[in-house]
C-alpha atoms as a PDB file:
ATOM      1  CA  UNK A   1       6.727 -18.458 -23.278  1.00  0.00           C
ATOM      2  CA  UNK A   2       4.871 -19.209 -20.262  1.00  0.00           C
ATOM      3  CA  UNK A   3       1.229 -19.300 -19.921  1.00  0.00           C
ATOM      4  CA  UNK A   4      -1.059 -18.617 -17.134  1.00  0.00           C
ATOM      5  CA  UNK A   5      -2.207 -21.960 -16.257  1.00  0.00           C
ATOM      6  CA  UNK A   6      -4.984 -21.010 -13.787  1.00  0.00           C
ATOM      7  CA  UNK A   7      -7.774 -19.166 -15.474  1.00  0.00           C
ATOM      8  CA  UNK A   8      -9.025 -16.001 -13.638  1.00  0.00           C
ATOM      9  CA  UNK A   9     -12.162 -17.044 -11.663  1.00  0.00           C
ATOM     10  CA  UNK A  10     -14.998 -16.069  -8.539  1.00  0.00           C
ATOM     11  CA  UNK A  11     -11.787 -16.494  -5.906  1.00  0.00           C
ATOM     12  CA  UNK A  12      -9.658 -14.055  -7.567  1.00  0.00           C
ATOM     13  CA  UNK A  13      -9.562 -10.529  -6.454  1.00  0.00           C
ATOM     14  CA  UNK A  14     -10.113  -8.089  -9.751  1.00  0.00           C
ATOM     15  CA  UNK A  15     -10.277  -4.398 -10.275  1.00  0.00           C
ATOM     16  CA  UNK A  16     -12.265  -4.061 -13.425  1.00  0.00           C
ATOM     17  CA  UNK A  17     -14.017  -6.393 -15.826  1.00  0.00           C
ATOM     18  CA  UNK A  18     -11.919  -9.022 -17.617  1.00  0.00           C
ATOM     19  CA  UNK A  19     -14.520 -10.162 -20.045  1.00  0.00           C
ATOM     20  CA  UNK A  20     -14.525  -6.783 -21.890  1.00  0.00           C
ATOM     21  CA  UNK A  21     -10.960  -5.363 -20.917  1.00  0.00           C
ATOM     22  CA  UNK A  22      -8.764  -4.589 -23.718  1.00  0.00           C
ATOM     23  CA  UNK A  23      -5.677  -5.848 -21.664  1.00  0.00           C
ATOM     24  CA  UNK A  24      -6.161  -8.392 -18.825  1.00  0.00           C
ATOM     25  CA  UNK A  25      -3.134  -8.333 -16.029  1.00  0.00           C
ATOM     26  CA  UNK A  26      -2.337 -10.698 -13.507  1.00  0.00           C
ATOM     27  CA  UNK A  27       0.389 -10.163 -11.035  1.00  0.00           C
ATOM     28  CA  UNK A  28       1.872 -13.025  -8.638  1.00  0.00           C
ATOM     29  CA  UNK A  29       3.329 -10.805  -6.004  1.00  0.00           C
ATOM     30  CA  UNK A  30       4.947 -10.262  -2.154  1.00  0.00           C
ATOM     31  CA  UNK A  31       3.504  -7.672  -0.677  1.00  0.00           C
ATOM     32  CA  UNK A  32       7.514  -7.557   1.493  1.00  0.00           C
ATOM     33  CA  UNK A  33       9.311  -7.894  -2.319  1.00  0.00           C
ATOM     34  CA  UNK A  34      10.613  -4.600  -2.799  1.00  0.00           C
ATOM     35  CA  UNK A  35      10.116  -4.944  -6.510  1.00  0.00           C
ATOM     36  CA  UNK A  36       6.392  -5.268  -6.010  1.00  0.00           C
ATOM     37  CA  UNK A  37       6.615  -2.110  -4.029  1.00  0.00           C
ATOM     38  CA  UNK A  38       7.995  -0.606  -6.936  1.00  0.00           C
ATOM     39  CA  UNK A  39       5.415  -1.950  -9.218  1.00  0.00           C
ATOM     40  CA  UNK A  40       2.957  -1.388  -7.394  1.00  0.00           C
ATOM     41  CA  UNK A  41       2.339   2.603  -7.792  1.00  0.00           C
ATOM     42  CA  UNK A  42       2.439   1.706 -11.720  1.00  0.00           C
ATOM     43  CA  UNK A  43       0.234  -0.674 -11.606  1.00  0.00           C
ATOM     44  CA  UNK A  44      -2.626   1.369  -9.862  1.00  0.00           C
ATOM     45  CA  UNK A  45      -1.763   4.119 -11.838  1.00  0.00           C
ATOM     46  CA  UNK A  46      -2.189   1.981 -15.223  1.00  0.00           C
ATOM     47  CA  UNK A  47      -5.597   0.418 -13.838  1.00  0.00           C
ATOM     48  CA  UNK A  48      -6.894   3.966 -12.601  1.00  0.00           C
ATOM     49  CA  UNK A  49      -5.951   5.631 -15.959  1.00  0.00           C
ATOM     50  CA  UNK A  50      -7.136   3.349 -17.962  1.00  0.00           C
ATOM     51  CA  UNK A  51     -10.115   1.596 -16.074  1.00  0.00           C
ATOM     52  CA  UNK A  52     -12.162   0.193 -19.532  1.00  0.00           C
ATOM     53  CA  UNK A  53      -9.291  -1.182 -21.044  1.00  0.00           C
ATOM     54  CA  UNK A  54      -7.368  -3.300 -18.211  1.00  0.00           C
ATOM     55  CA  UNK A  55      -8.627  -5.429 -15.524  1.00  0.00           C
ATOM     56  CA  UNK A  56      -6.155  -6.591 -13.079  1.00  0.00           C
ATOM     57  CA  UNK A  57      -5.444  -9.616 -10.789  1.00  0.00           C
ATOM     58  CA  UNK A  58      -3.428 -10.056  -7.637  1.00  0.00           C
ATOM     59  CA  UNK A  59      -2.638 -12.831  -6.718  1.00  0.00           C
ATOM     60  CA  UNK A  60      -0.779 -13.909  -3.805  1.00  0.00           C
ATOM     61  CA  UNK A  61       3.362 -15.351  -4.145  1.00  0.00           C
ATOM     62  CA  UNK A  62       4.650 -14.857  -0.539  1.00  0.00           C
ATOM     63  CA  UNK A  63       8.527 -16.033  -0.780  1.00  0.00           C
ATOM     64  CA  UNK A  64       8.679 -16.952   3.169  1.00  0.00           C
ATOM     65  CA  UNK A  65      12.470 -17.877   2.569  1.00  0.00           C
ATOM     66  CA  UNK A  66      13.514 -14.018   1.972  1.00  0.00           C
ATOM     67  CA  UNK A  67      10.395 -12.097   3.199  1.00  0.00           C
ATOM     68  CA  UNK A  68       9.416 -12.990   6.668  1.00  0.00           C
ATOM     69  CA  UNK A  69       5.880 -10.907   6.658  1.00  0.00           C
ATOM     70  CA  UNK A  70       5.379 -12.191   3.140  1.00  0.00           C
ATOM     71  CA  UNK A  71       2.567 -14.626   4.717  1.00  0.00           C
ATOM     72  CA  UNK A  72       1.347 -12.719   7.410  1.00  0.00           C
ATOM     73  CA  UNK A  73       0.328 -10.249   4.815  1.00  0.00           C
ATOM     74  CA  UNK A  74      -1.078 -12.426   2.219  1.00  0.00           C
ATOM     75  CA  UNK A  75      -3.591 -13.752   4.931  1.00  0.00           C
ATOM     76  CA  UNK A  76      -4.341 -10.175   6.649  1.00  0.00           C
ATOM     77  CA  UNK A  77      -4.877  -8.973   3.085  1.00  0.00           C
ATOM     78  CA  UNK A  78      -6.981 -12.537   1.999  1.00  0.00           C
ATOM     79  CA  UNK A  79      -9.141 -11.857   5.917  1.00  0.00           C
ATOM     80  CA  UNK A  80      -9.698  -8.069   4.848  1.00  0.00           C
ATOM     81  CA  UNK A  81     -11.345  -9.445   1.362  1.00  0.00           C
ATOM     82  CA  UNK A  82     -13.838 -11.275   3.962  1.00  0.00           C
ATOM     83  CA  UNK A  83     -15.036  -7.899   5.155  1.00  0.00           C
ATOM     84  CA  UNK A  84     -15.353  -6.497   1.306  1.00  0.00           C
ATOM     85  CA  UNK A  85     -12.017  -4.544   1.918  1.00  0.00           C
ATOM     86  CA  UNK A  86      -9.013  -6.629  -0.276  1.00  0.00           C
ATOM     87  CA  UNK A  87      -7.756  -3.769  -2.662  1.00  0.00           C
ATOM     88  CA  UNK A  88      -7.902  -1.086   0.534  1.00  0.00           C
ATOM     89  CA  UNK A  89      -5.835  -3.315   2.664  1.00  0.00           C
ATOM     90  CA  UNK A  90      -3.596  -4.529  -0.383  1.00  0.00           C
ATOM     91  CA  UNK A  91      -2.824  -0.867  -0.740  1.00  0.00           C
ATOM     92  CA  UNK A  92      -2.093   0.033   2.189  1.00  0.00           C
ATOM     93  CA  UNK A  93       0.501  -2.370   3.119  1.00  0.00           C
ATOM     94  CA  UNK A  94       1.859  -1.634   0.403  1.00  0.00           C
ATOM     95  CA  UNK A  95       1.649   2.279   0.865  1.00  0.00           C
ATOM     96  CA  UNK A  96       3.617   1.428   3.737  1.00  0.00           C
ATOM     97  CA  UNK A  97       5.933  -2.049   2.724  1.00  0.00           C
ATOM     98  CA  UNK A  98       8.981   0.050   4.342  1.00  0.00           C
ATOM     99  CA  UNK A  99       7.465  -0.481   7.606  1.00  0.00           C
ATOM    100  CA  UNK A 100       6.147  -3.671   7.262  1.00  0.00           C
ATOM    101  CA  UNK A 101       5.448  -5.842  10.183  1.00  0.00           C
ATOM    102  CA  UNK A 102       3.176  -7.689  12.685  1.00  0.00           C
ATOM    103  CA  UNK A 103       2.662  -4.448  14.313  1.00  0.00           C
ATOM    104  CA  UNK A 104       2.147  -2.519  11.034  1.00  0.00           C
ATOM    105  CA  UNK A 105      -0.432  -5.192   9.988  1.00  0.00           C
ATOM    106  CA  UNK A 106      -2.616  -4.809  13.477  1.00  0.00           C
ATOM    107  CA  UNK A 107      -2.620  -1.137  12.697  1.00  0.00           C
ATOM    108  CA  UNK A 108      -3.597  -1.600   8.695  1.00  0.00           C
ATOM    109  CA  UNK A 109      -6.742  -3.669  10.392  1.00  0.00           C
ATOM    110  CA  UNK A 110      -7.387  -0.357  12.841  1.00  0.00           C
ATOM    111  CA  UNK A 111      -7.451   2.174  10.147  1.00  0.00           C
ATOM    112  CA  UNK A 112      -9.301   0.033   7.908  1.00  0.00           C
ATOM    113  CA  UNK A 113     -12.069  -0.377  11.020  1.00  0.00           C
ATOM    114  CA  UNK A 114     -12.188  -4.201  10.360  1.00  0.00           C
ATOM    115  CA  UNK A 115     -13.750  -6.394  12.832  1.00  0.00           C
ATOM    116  CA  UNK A 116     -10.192  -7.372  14.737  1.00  0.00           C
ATOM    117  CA  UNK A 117     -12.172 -10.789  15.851  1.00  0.00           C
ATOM    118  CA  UNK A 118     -13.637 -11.809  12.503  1.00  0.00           C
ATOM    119  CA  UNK A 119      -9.696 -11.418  11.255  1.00  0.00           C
ATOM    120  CA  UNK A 120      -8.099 -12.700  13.542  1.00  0.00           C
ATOM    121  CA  UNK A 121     -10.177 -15.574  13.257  1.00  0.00           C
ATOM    122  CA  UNK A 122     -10.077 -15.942   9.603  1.00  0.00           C
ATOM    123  CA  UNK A 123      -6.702 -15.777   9.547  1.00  0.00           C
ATOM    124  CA  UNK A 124      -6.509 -19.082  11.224  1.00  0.00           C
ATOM    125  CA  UNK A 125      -8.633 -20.878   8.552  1.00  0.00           C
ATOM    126  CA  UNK A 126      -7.516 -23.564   6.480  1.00  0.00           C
ATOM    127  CA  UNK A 127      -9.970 -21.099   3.763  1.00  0.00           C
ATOM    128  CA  UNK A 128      -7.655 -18.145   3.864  1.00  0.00           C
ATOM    129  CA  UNK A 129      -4.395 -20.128   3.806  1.00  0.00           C
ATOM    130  CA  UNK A 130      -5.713 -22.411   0.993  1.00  0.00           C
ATOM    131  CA  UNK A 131      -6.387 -19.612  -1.400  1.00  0.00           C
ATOM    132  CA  UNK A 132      -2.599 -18.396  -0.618  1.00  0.00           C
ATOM    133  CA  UNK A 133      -1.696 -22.102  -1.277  1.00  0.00           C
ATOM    134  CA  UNK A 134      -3.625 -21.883  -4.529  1.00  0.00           C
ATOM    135  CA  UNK A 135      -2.174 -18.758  -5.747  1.00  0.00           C
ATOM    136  CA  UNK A 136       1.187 -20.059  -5.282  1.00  0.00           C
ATOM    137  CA  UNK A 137       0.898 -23.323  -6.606  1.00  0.00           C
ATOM    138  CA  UNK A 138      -0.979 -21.463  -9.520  1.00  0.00           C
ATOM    139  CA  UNK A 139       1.884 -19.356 -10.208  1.00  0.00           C
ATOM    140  CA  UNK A 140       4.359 -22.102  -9.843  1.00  0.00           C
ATOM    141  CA  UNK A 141       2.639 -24.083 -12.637  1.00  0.00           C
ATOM    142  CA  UNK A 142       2.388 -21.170 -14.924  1.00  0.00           C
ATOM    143  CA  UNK A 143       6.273 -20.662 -14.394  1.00  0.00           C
ATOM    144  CA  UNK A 144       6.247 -17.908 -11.894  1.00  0.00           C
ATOM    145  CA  UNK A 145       9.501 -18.293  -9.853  1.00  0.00           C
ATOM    146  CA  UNK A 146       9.970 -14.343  -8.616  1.00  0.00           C
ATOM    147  CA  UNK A 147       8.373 -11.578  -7.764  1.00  0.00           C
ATOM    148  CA  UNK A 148       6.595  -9.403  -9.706  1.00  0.00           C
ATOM    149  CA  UNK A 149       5.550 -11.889 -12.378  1.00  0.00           C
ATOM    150  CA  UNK A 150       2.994 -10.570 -14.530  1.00  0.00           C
ATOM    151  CA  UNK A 151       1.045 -11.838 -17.340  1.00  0.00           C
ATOM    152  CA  UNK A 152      -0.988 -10.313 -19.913  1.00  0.00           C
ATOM    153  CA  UNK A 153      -4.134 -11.524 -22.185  1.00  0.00           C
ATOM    154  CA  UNK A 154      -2.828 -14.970 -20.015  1.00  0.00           C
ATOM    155  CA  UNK A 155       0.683 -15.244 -21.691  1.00  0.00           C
ATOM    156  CA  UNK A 156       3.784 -14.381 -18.982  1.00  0.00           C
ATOM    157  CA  UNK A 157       5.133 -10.867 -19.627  1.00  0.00           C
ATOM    158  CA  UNK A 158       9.029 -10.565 -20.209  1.00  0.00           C
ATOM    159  CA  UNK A 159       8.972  -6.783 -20.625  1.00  0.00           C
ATOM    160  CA  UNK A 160       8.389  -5.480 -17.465  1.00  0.00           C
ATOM    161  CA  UNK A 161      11.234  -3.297 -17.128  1.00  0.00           C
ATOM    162  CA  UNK A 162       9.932  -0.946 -13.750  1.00  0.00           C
ATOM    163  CA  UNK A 163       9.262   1.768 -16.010  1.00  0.00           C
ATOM    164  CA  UNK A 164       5.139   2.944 -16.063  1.00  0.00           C
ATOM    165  CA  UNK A 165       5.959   3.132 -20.151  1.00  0.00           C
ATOM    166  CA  UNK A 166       5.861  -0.600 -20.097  1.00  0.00           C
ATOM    167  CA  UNK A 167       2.491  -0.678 -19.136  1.00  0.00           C
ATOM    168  CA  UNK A 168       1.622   2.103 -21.653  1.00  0.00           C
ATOM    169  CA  UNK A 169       3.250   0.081 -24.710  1.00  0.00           C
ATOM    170  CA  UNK A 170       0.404  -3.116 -23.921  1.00  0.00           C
ATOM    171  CA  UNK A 171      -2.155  -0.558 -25.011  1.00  0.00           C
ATOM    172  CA  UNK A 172      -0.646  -0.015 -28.473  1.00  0.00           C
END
């Protein structure tokens, strides 16, 4: 079994507190994988249900060989966490992965009222594509090689099935 070989830290983006959560989970995902798009509804449904007991971790696992907004994504989302607004904009391309695009992304930054500049800028920097660089080398190490790859209490997670009563049976 795998283990996650990167240990959560101040760069990570995390909903909830991992030091006292019952169940600490860490997704590698693509926000253009339809399989995270799947997951993801579960996923904020398990955190928001059961907010003492998890914490949870995205990280960032763009496969640019299938999923050609997979990046462009990953750094709008990564630019958005520079304005305080990660999660929104992580949810709301995925709230809307079916549409996904450049021009979907511009729009995400609209409705979000981010400074277009400040993103646009940051999106450049070797900072925002260096965390998406360490997130996928991360994963790679800890034997990530698809999308969604989750691991819980650090240890790789072979029973996601899509079902939310996956997530359920961690808590027993």
């Amino acid at each position: 079994m795998s283990t996650l070989r990167i240990p959560i830290g101040p760069k990570d983006h995390v909903q909830g507190n991992p030091e006292t959560a019952k169940i600490v989970l860490v997704e590698y995902g693509d926000y253009q994988c339809p399989y995270c798009g799947h997951a993801f509804p579960l996923v904020k449904k398990f955190v928001e249900e059961y907010p003492d007991d998890v914490a949870f971790v995205f990280r960032n696992f763009p496969l640019t060989d299938s999923h050609e907004y997979a990046m462009s994504a990953a750094a709008i989302a990564e630019a958005s966490g520079n304005q305080g607004k990660f999660w929104e904009m992580h949810d709301l391309i995925y709230d809307n992965q079916d549409l996904l695009n450049e021009g979907l992304l511009k729009e995400c930054v609209k409705v979000l009222q981010l400074d277009v500049n400040k993103i646009e800028n940051d999106i450049s920097t070797s900072e925002i594509q260096d965390k998406i660089e360490a997130d996928f080398e991360g994963g790679v190490r800890s034997g990530v090689n698809g999308t969604p790859s989750f691991f819980v209490n650090d240890q790789k997670w072979e029973d996601y099935d899509g079902t939310y009563d996956c997530f359920i049976d961690l808590l027993s």
